[in-house]
C-alpha atoms as a PDB file:
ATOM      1  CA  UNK A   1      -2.446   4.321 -15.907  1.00  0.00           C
ATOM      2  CA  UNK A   2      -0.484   6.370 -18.557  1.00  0.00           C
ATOM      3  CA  UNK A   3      -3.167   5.506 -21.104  1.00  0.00           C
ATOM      4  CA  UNK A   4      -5.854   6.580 -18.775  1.00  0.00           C
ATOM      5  CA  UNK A   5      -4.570  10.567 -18.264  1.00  0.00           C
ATOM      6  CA  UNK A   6      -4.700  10.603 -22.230  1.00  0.00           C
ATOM      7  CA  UNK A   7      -8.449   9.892 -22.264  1.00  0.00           C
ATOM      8  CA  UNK A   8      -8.602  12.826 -19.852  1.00  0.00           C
ATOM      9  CA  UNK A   9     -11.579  11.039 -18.070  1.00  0.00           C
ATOM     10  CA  UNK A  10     -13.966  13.290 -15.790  1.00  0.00           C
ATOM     11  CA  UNK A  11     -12.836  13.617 -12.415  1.00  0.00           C
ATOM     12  CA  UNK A  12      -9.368  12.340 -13.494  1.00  0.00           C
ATOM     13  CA  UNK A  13      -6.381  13.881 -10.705  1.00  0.00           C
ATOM     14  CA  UNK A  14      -4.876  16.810 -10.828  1.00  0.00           C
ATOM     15  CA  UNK A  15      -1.378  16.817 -12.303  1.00  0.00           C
ATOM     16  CA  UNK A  16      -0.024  17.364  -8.805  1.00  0.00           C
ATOM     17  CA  UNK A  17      -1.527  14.561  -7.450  1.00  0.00           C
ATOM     18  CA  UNK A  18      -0.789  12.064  -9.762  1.00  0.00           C
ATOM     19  CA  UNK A  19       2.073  10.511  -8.362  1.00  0.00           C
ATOM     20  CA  UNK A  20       0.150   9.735  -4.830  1.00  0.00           C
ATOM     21  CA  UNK A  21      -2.312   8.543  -6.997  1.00  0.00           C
ATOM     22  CA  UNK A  22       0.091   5.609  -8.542  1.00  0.00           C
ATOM     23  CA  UNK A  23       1.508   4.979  -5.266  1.00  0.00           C
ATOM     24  CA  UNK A  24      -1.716   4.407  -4.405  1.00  0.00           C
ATOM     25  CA  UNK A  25      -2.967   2.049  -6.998  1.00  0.00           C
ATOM     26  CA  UNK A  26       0.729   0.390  -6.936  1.00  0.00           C
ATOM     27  CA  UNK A  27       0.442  -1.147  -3.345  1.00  0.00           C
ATOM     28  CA  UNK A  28      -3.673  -1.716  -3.888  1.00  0.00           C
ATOM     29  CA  UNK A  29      -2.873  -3.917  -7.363  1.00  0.00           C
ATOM     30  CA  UNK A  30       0.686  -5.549  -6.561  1.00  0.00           C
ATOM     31  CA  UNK A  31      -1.042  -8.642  -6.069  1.00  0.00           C
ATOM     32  CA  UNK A  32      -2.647  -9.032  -8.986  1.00  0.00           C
ATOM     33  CA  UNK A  33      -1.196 -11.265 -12.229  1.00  0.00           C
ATOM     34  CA  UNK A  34      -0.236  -8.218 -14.976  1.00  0.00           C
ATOM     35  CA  UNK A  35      -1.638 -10.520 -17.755  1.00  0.00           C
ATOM     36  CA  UNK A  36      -5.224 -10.152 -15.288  1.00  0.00           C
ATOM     37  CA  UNK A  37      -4.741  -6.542 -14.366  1.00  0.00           C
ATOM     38  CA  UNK A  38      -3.200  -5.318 -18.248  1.00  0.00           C
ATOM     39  CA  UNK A  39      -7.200  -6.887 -19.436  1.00  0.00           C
ATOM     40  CA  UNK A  40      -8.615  -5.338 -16.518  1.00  0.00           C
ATOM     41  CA  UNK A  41      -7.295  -1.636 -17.485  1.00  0.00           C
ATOM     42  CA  UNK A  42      -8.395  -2.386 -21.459  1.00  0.00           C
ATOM     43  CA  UNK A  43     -11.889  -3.290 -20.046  1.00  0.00           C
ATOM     44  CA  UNK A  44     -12.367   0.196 -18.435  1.00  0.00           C
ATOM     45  CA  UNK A  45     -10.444   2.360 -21.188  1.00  0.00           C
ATOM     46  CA  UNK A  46     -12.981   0.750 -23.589  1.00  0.00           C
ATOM     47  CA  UNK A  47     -15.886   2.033 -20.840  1.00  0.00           C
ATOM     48  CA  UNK A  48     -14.923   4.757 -18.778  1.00  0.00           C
ATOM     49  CA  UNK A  49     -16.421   7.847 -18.658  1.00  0.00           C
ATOM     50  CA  UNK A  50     -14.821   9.079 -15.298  1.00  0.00           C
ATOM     51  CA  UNK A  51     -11.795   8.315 -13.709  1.00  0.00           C
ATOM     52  CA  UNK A  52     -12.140   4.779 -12.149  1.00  0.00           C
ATOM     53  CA  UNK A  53     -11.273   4.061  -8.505  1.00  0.00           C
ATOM     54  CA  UNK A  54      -8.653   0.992  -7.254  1.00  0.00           C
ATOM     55  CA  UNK A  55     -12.478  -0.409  -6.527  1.00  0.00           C
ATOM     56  CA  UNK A  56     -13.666  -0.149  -9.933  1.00  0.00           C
ATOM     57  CA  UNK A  57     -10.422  -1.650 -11.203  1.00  0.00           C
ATOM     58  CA  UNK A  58     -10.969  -4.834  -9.455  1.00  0.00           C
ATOM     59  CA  UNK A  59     -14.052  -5.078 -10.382  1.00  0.00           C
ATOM     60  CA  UNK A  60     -12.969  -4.857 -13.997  1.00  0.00           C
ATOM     61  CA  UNK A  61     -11.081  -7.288 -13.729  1.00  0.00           C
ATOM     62  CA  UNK A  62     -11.502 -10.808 -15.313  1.00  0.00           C
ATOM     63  CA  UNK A  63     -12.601 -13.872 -13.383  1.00  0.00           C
ATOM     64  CA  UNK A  64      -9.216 -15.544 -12.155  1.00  0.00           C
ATOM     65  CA  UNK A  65      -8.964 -18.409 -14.149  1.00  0.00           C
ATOM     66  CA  UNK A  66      -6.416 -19.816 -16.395  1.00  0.00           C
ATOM     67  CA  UNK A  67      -8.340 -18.475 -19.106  1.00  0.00           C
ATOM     68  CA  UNK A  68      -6.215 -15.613 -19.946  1.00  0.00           C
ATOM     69  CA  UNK A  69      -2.663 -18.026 -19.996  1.00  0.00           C
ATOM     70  CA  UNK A  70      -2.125 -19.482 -22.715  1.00  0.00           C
ATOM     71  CA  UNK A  71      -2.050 -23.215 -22.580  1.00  0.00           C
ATOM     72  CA  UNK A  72       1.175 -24.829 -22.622  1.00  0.00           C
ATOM     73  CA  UNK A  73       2.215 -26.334 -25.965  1.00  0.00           C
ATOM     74  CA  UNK A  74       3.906 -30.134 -26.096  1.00  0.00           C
ATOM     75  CA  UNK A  75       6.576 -30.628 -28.818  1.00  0.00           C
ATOM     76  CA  UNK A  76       5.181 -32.893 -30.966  1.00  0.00           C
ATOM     77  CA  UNK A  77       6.645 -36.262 -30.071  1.00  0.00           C
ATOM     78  CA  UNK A  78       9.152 -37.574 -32.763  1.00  0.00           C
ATOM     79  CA  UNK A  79       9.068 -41.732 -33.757  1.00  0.00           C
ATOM     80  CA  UNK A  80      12.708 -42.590 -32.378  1.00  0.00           C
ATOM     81  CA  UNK A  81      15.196 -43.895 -35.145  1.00  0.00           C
ATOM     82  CA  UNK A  82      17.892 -45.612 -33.859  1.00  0.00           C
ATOM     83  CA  UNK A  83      20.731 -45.282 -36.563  1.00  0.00           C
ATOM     84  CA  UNK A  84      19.831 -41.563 -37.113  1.00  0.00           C
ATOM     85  CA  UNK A  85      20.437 -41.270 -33.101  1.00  0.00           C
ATOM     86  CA  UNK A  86      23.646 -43.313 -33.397  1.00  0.00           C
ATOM     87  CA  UNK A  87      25.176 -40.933 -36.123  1.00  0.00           C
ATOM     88  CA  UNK A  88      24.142 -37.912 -34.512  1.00  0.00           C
ATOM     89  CA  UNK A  89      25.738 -38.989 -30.949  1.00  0.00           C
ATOM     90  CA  UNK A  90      29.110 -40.334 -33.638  1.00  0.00           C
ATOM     91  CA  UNK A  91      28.880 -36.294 -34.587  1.00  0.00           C
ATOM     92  CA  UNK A  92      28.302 -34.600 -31.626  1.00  0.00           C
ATOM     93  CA  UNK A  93      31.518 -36.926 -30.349  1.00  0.00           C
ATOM     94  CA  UNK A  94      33.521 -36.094 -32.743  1.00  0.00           C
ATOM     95  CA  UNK A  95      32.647 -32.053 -32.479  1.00  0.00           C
ATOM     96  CA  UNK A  96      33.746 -32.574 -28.869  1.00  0.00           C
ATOM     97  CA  UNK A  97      36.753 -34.438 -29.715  1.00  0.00           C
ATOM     98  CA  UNK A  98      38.005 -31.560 -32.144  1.00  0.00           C
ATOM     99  CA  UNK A  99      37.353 -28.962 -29.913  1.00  0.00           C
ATOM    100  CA  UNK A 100      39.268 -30.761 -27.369  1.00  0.00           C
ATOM    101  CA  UNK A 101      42.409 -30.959 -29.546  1.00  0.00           C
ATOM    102  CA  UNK A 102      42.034 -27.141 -30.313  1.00  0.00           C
ATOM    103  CA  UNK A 103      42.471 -26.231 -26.356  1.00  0.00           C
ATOM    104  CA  UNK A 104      45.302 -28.361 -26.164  1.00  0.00           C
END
């Protein structure tokens, strides 16, 4: 909303008003996912000519769809080497054994 008041928009609120005015919009857009509403407010900055309504915001929006996520990433899966799993459990015991000695 900050960005909006610096494009001075026609019909934009007066100064005074401007806090009802994000009370306002705060309980009307609550709902909505901030990655879905933060595109919805760049798609009428890019547009506007006049001050948008908590209407025109949701109709700015982007269809809800997982679109806008981005898709989850899967380690890539490493070929299991035995011995190299043995030594590293032989030096993670050890580490533990050492540290165990210091608190004593």
């Amino acid at each position: 909303m900050q960005r909006l008041l610096c494009l001075g928009l026609e019909g934009q609120p007066a100064a005074e008003l401007i806090p009802g005015t994000v009370a306002i919009w705060q309980e009307r857009l609550c709902a909505v996912h901030p990655r879905r509403l933060a595109m919805g407010f760049d798609n009428i900055e890019r547009n506007a000519t006049r001050w948008p309504s908590p209407a025109t915001i949701f109709e700015a929006l982007p269809t809800y769809v997982d679109t806008y996520e981005p898709a989850p990433v899967a380690a890539p899966r490493i070929a299991s080497d035995p011995e190299r799993e043995r030594e590293s459990r032989e030096r993670i015991d050890a580490m533990i054994r050492q540290c165990a000695e210091r608190l004593k």
